[in-house]
N, C-alpha and C. Protein backbone atom coordinates (compact mmCIF):
# COMPACT_ATOMS: atom_id res chain seq x y z
N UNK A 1 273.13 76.47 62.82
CA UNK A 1 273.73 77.52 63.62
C UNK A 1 274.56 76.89 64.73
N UNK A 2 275.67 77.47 64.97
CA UNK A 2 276.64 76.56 66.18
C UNK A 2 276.46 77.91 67.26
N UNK A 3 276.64 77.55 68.51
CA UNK A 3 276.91 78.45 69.64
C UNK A 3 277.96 78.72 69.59
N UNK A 4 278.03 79.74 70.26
CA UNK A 4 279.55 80.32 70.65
C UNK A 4 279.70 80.88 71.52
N UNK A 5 280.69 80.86 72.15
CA UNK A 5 280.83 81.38 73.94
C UNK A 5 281.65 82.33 73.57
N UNK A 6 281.16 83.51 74.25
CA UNK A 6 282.12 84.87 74.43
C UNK A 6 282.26 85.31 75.80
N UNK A 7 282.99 85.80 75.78
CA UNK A 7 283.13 86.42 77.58
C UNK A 7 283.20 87.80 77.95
N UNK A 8 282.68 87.89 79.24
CA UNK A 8 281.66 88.68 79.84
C UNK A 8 282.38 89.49 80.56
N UNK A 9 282.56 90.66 80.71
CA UNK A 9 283.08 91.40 81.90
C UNK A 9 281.94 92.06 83.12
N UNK A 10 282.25 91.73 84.07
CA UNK A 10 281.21 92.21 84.91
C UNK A 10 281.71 93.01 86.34
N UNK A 11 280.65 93.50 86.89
CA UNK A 11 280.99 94.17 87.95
C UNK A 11 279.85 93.70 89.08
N UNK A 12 280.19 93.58 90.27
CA UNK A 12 279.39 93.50 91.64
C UNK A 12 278.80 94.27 92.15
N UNK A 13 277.52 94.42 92.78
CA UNK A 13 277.45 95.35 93.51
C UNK A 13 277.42 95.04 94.97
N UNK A 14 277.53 95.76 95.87
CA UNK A 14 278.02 95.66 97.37
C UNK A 14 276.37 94.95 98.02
N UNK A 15 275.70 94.87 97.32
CA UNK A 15 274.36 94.26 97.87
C UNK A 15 274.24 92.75 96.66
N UNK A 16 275.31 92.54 96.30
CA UNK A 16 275.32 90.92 95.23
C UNK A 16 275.06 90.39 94.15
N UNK A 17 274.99 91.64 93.64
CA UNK A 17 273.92 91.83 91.92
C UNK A 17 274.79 91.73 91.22
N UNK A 18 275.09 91.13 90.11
CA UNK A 18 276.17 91.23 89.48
C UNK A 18 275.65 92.11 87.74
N UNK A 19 276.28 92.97 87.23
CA UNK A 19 276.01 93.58 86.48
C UNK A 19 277.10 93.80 84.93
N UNK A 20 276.60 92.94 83.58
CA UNK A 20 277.48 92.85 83.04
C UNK A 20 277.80 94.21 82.42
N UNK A 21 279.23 94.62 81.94
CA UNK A 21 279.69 95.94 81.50
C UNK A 21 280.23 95.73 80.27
N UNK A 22 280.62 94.41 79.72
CA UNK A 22 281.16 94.47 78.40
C UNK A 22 281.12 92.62 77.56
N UNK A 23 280.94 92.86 77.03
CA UNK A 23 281.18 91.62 75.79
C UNK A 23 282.25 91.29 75.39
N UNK A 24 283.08 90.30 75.12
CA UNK A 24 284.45 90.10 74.34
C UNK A 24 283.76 88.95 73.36
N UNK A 25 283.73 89.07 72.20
CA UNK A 25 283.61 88.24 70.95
C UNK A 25 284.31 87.60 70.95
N UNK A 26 284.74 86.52 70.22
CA UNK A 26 285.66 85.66 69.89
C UNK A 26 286.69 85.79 68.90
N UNK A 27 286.43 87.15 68.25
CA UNK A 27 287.62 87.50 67.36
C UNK A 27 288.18 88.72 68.01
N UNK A 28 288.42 88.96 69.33
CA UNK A 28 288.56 90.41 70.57
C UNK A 28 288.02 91.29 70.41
N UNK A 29 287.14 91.44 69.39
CA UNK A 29 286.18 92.43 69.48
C UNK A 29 285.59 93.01 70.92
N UNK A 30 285.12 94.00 71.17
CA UNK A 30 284.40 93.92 72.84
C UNK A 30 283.38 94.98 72.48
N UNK A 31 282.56 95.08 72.86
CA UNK A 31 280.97 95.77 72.65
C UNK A 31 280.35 96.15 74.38
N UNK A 32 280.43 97.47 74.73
CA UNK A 32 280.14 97.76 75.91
C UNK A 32 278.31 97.42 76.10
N UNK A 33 278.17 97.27 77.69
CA UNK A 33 276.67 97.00 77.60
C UNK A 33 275.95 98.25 77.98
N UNK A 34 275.22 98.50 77.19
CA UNK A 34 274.77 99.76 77.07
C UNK A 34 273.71 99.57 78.08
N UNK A 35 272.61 98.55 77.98
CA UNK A 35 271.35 98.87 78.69
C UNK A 35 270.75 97.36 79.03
N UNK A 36 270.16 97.25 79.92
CA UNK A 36 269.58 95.80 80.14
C UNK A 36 268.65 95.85 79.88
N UNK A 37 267.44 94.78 78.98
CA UNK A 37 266.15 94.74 79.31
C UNK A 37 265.28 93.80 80.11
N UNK A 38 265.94 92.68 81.02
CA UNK A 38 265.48 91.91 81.68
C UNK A 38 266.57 91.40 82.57
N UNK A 39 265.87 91.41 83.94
CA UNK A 39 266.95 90.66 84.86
C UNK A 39 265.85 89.44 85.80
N UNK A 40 265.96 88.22 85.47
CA UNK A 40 265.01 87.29 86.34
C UNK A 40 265.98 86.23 87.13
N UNK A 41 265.28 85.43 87.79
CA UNK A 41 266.35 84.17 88.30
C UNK A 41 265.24 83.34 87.13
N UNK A 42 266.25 82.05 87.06
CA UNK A 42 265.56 81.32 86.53
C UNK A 42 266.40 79.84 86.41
N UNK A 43 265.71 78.30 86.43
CA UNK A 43 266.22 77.29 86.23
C UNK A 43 267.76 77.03 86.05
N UNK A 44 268.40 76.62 86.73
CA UNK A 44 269.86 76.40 85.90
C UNK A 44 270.08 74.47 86.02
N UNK A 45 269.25 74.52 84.30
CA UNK A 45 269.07 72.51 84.61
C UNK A 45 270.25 71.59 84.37
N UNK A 46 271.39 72.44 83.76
CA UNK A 46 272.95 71.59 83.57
C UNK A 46 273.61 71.29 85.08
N UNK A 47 273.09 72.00 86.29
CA UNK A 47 273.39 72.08 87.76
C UNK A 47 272.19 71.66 88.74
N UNK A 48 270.88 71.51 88.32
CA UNK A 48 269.77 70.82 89.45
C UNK A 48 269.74 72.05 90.30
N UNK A 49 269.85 73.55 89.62
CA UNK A 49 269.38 74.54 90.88
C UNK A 49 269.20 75.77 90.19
N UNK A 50 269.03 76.66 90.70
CA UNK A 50 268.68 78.23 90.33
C UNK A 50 269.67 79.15 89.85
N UNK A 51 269.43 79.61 89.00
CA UNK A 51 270.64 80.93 88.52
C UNK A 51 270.19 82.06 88.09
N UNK A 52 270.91 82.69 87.84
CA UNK A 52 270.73 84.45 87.53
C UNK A 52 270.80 83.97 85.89
């Protein structure tokens, strides 16, 4: 299986949350985000610090 990076459209909120709203596939497809089921911080080990 290979990864693949797609990109993200997102929105802010005025208190810093960032909240994604859409998907872009790699063939321009785009898939709205309907619903979240988890939001944590957690490890970000490619940077030696914390991420969303």
């Amino acid at each position: 299986m290979q990864k693949v990076f797609v990109g993200i459209a997102t929105e802010w909120t005025t208190d810093g949350k960032i909240i994604p709203t859409l998907i872009r596939w790699e063939d321009s497809r785009k898939f709205a985000v309907e619903q979240m089921l988890d939001v944590h911080q957690t490890a970000s080990f490619k940077v030696d610090g914390t991420g969303i």
